[in-house]
PDB file of N, CA and C in Angstrom:
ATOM      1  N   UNK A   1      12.954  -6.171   3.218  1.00  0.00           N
ATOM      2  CA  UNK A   1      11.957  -7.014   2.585  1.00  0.00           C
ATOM      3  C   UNK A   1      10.653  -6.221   2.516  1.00  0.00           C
ATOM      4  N   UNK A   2      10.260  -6.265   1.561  1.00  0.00           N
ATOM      5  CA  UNK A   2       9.025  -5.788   1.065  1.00  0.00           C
ATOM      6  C   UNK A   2       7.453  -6.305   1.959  1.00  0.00           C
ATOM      7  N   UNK A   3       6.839  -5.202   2.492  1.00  0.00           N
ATOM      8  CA  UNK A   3       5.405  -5.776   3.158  1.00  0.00           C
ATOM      9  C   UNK A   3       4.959  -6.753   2.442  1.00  0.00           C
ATOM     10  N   UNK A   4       4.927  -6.790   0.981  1.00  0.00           N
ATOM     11  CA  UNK A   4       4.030  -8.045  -0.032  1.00  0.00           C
ATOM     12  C   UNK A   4       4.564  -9.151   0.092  1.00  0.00           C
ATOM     13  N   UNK A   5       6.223  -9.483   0.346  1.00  0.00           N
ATOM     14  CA  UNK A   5       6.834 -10.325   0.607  1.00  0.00           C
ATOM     15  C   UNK A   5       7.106 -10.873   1.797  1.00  0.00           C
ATOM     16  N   UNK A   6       6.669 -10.143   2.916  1.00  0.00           N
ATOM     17  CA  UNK A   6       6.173 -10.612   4.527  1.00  0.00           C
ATOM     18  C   UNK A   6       4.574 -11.374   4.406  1.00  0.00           C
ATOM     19  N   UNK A   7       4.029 -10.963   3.573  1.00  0.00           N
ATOM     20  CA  UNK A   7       3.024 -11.081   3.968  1.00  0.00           C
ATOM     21  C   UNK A   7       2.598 -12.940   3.226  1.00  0.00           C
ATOM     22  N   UNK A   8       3.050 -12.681   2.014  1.00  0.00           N
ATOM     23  CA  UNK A   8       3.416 -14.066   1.246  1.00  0.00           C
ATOM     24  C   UNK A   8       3.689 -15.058   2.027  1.00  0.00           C
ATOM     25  N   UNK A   9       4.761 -14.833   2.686  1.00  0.00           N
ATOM     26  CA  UNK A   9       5.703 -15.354   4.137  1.00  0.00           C
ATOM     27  C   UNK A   9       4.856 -15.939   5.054  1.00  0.00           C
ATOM     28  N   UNK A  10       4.032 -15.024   5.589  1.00  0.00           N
ATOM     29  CA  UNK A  10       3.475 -15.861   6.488  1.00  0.00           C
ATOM     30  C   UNK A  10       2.314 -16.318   5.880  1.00  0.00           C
ATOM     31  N   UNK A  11       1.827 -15.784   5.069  1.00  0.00           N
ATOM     32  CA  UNK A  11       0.690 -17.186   4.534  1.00  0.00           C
ATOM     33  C   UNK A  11       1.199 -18.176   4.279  1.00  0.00           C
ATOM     34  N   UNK A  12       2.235 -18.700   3.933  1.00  0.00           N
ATOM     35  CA  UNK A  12       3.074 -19.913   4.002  1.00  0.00           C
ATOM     36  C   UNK A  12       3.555 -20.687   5.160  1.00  0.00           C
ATOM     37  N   UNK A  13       3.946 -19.652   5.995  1.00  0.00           N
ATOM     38  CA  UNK A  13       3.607 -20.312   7.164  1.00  0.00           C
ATOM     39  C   UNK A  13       2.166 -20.943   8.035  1.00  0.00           C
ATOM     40  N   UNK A  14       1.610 -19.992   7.502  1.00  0.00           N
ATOM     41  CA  UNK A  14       0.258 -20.477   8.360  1.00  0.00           C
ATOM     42  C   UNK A  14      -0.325 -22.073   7.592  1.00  0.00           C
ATOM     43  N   UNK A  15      -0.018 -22.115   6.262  1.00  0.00           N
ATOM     44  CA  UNK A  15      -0.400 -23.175   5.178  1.00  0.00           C
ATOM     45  C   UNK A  15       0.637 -24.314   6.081  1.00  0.00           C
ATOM     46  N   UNK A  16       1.458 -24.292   6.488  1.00  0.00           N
ATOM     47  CA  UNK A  16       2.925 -25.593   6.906  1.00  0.00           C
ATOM     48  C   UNK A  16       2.258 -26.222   8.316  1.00  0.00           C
ATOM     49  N   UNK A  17       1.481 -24.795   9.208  1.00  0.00           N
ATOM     50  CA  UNK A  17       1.612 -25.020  10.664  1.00  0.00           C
ATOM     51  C   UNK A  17       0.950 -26.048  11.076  1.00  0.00           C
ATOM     52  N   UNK A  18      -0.611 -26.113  10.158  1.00  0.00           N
ATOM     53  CA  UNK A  18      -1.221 -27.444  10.825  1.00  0.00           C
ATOM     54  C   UNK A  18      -0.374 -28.789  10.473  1.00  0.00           C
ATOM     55  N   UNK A  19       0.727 -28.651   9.872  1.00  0.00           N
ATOM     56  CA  UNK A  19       1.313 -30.279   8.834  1.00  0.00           C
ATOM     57  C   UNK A  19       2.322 -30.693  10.457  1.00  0.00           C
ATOM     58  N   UNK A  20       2.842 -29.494  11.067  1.00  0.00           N
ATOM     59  CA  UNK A  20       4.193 -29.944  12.412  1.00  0.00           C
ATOM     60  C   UNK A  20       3.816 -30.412  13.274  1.00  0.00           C
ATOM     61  N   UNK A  21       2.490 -30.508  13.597  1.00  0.00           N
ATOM     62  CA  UNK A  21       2.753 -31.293  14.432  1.00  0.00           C
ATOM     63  C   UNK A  21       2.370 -30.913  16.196  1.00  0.00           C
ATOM     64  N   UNK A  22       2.550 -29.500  16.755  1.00  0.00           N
ATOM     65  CA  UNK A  22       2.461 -29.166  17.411  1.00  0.00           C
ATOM     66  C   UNK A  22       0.903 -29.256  18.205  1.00  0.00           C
ATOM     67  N   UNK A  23       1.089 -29.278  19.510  1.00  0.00           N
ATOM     68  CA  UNK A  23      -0.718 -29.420  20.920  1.00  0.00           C
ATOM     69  C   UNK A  23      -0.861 -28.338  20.253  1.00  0.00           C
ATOM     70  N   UNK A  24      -2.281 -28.596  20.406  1.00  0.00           N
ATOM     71  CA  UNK A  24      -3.555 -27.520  19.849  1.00  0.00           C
ATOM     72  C   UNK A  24      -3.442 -26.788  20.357  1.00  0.00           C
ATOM     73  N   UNK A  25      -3.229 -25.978  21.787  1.00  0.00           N
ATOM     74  CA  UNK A  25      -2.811 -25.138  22.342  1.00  0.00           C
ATOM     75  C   UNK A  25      -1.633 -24.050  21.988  1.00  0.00           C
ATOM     76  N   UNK A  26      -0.720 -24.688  21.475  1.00  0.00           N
ATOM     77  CA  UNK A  26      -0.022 -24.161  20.778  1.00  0.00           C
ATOM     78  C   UNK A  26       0.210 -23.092  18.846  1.00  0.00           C
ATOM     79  N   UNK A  27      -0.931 -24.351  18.691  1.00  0.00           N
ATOM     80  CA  UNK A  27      -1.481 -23.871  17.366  1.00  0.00           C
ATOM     81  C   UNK A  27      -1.938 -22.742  17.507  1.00  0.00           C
ATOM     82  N   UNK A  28      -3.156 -22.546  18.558  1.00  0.00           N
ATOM     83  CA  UNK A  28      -3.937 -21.527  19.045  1.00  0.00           C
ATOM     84  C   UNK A  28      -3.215 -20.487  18.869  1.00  0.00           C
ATOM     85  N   UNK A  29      -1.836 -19.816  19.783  1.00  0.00           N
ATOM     86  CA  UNK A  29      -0.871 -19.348  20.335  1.00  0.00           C
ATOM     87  C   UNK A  29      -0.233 -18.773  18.579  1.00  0.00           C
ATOM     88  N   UNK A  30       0.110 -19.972  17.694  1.00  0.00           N
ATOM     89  CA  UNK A  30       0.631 -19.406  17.150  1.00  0.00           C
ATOM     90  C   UNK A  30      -0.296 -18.628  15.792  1.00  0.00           C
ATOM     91  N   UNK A  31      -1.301 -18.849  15.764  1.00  0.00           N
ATOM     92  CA  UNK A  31      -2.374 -18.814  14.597  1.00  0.00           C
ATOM     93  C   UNK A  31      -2.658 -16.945  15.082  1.00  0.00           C
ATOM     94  N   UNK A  32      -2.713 -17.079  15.910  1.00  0.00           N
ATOM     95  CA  UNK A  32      -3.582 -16.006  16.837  1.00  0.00           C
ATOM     96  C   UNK A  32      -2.371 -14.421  16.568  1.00  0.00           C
ATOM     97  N   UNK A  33      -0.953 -15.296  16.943  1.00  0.00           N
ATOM     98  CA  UNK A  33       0.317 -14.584  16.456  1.00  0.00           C
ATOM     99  C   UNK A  33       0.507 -13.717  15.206  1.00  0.00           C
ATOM    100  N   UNK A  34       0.188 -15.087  14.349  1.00  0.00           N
ATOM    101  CA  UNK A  34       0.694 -14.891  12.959  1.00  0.00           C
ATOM    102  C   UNK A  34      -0.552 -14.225  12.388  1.00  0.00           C
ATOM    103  N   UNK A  35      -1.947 -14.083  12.815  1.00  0.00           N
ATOM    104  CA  UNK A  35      -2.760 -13.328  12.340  1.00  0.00           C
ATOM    105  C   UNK A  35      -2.896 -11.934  12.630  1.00  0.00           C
ATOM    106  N   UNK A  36      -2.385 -11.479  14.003  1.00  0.00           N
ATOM    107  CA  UNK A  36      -2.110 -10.084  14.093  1.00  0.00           C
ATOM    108  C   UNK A  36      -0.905  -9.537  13.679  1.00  0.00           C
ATOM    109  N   UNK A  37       0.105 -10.375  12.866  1.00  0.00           N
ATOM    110  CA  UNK A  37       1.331 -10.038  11.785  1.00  0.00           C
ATOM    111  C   UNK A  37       0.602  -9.675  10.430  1.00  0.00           C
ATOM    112  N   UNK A  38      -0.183 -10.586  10.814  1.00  0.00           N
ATOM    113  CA  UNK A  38      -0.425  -9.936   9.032  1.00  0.00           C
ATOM    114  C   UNK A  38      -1.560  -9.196   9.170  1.00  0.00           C
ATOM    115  N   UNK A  39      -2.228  -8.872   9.968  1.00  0.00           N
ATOM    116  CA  UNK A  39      -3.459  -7.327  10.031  1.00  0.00           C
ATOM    117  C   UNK A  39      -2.776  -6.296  10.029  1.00  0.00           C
ATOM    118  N   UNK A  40      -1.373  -5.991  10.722  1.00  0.00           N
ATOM    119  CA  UNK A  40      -0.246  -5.417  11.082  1.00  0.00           C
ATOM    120  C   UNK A  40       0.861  -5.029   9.790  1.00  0.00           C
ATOM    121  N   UNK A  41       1.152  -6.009   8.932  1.00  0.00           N
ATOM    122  CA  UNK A  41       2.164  -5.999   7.621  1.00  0.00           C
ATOM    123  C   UNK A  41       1.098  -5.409   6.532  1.00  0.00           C
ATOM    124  N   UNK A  42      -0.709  -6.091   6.365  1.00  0.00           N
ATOM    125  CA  UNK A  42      -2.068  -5.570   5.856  1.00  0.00           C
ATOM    126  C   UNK A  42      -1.698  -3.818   5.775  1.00  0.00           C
ATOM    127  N   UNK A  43      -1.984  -3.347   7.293  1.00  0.00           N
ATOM    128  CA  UNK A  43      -1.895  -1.873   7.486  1.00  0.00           C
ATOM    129  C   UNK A  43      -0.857  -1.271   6.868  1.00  0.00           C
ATOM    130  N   UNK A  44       0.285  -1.729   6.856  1.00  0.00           N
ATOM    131  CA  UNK A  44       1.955  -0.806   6.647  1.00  0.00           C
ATOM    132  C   UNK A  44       1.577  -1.243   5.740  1.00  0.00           C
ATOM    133  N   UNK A  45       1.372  -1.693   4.705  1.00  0.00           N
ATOM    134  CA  UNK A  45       1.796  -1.995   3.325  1.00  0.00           C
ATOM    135  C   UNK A  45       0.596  -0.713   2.442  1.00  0.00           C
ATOM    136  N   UNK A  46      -0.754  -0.826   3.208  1.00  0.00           N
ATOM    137  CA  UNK A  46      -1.371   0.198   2.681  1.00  0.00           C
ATOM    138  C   UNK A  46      -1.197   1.639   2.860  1.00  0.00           C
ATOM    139  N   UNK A  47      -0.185   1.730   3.332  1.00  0.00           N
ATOM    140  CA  UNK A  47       0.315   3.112   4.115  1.00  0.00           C
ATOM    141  C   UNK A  47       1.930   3.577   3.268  1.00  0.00           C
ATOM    142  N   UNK A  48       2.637   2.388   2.730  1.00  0.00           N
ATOM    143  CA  UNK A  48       3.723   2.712   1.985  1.00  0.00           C
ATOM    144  C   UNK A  48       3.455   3.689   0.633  1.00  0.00           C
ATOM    145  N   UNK A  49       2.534   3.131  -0.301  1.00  0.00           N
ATOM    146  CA  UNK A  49       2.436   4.107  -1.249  1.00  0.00           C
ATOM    147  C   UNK A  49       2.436   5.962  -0.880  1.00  0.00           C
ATOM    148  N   UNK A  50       1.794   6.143   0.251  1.00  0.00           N
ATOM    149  CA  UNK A  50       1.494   7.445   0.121  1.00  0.00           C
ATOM    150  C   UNK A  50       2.537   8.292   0.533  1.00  0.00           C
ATOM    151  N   UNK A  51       3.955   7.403   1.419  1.00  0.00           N
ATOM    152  CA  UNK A  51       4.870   7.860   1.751  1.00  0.00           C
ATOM    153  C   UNK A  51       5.423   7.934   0.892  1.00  0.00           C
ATOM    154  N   UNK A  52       5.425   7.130  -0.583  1.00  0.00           N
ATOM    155  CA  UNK A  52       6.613   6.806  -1.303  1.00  0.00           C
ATOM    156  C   UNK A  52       5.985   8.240  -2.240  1.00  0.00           C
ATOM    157  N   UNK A  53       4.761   8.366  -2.723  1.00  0.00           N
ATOM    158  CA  UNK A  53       4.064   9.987  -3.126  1.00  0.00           C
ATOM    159  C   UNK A  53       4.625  11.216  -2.753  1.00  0.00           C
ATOM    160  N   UNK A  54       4.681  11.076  -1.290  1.00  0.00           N
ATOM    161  CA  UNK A  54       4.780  12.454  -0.730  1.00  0.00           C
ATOM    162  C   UNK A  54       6.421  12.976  -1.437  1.00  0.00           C
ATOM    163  N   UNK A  55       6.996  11.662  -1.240  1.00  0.00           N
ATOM    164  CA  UNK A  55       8.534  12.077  -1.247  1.00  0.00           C
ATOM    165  C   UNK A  55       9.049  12.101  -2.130  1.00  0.00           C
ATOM    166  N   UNK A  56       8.511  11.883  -3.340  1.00  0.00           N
ATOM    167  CA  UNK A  56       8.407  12.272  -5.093  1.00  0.00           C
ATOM    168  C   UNK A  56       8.511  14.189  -5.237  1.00  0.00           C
ATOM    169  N   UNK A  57       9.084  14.382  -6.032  1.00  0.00           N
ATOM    170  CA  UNK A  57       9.235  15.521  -6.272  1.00  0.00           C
ATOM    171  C   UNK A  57       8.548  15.721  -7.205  1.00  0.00           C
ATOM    172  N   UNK A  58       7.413  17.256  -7.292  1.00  0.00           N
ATOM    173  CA  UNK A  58       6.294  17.258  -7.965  1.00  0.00           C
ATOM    174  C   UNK A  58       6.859  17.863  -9.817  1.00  0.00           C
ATOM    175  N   UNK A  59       6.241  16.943 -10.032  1.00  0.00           N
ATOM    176  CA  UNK A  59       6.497  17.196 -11.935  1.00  0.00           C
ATOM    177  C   UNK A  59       6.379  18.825 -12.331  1.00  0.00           C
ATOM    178  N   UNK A  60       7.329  19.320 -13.666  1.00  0.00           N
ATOM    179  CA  UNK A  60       7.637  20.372 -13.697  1.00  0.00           C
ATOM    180  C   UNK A  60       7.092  20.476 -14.916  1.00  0.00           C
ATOM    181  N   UNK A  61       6.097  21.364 -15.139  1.00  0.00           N
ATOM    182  CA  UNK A  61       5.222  21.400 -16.198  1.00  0.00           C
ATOM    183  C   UNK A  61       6.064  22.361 -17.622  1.00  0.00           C
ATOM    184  N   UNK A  62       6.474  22.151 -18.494  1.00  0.00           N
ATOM    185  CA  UNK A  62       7.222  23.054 -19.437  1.00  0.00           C
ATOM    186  C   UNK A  62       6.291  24.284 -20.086  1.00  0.00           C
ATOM    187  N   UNK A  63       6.752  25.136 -20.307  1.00  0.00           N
ATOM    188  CA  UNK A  63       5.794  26.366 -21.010  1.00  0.00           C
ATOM    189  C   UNK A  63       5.810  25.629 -22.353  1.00  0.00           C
ATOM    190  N   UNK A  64       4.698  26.042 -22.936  1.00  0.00           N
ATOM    191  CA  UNK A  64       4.296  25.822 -24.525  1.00  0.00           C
ATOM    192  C   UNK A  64       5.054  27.135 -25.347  1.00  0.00           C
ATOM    193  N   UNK A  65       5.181  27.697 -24.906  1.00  0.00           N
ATOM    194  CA  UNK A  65       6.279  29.280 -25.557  1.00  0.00           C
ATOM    195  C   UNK A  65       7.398  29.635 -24.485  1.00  0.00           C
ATOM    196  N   UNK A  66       8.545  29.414 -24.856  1.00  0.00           N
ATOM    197  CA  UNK A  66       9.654  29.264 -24.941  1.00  0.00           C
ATOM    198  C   UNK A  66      10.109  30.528 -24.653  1.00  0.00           C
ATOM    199  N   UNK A  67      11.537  31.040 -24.153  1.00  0.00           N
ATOM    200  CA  UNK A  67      11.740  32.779 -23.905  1.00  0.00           C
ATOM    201  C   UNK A  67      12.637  33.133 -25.394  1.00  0.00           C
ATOM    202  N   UNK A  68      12.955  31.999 -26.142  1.00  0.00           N
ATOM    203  CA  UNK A  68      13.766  32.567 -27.252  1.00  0.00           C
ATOM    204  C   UNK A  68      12.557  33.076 -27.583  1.00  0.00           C
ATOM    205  N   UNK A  69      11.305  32.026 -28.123  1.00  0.00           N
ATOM    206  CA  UNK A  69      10.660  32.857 -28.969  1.00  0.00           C
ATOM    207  C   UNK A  69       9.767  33.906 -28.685  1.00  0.00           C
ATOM    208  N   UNK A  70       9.678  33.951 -27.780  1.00  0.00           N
ATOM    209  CA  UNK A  70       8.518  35.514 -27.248  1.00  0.00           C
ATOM    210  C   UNK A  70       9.438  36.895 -27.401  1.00  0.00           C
TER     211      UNK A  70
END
């Protein structure tokens, strides 16, 4: 699963959590959770592009003159 799609994830969760129901204490517990998931999924996700760069193989520029014709 995709960081953008974790991260979707738990903003949806966090949107449900106040509706269950759960002691405030608990809320606390889980708010506190689910916010260092997503500072955490935040970081890796800004960090995927440059891996997905590196590991690209660098473009192969063609000559403008050719060896037939020289």
């Amino acid at each position: 699963m995709r960081f953008r799609n974790i991260l979707v994830l738990l903003g949806f969760v966090v949107l449900i959590l106040q509706f269950l129901g759960f002691p405030r204490a608990w809320d606390d517990v889980f708010y506190i959770a689910l916010g260092l998931l997503v500072m955490a999924f935040s970081y890796l996700s800004g960090k995927e592009p440059q891996r997905a760069r590196a590991e690209a193989p660098a473009p192969v520029e063609k000559s403008p003159v050719s060896e037939t014709q020289a």
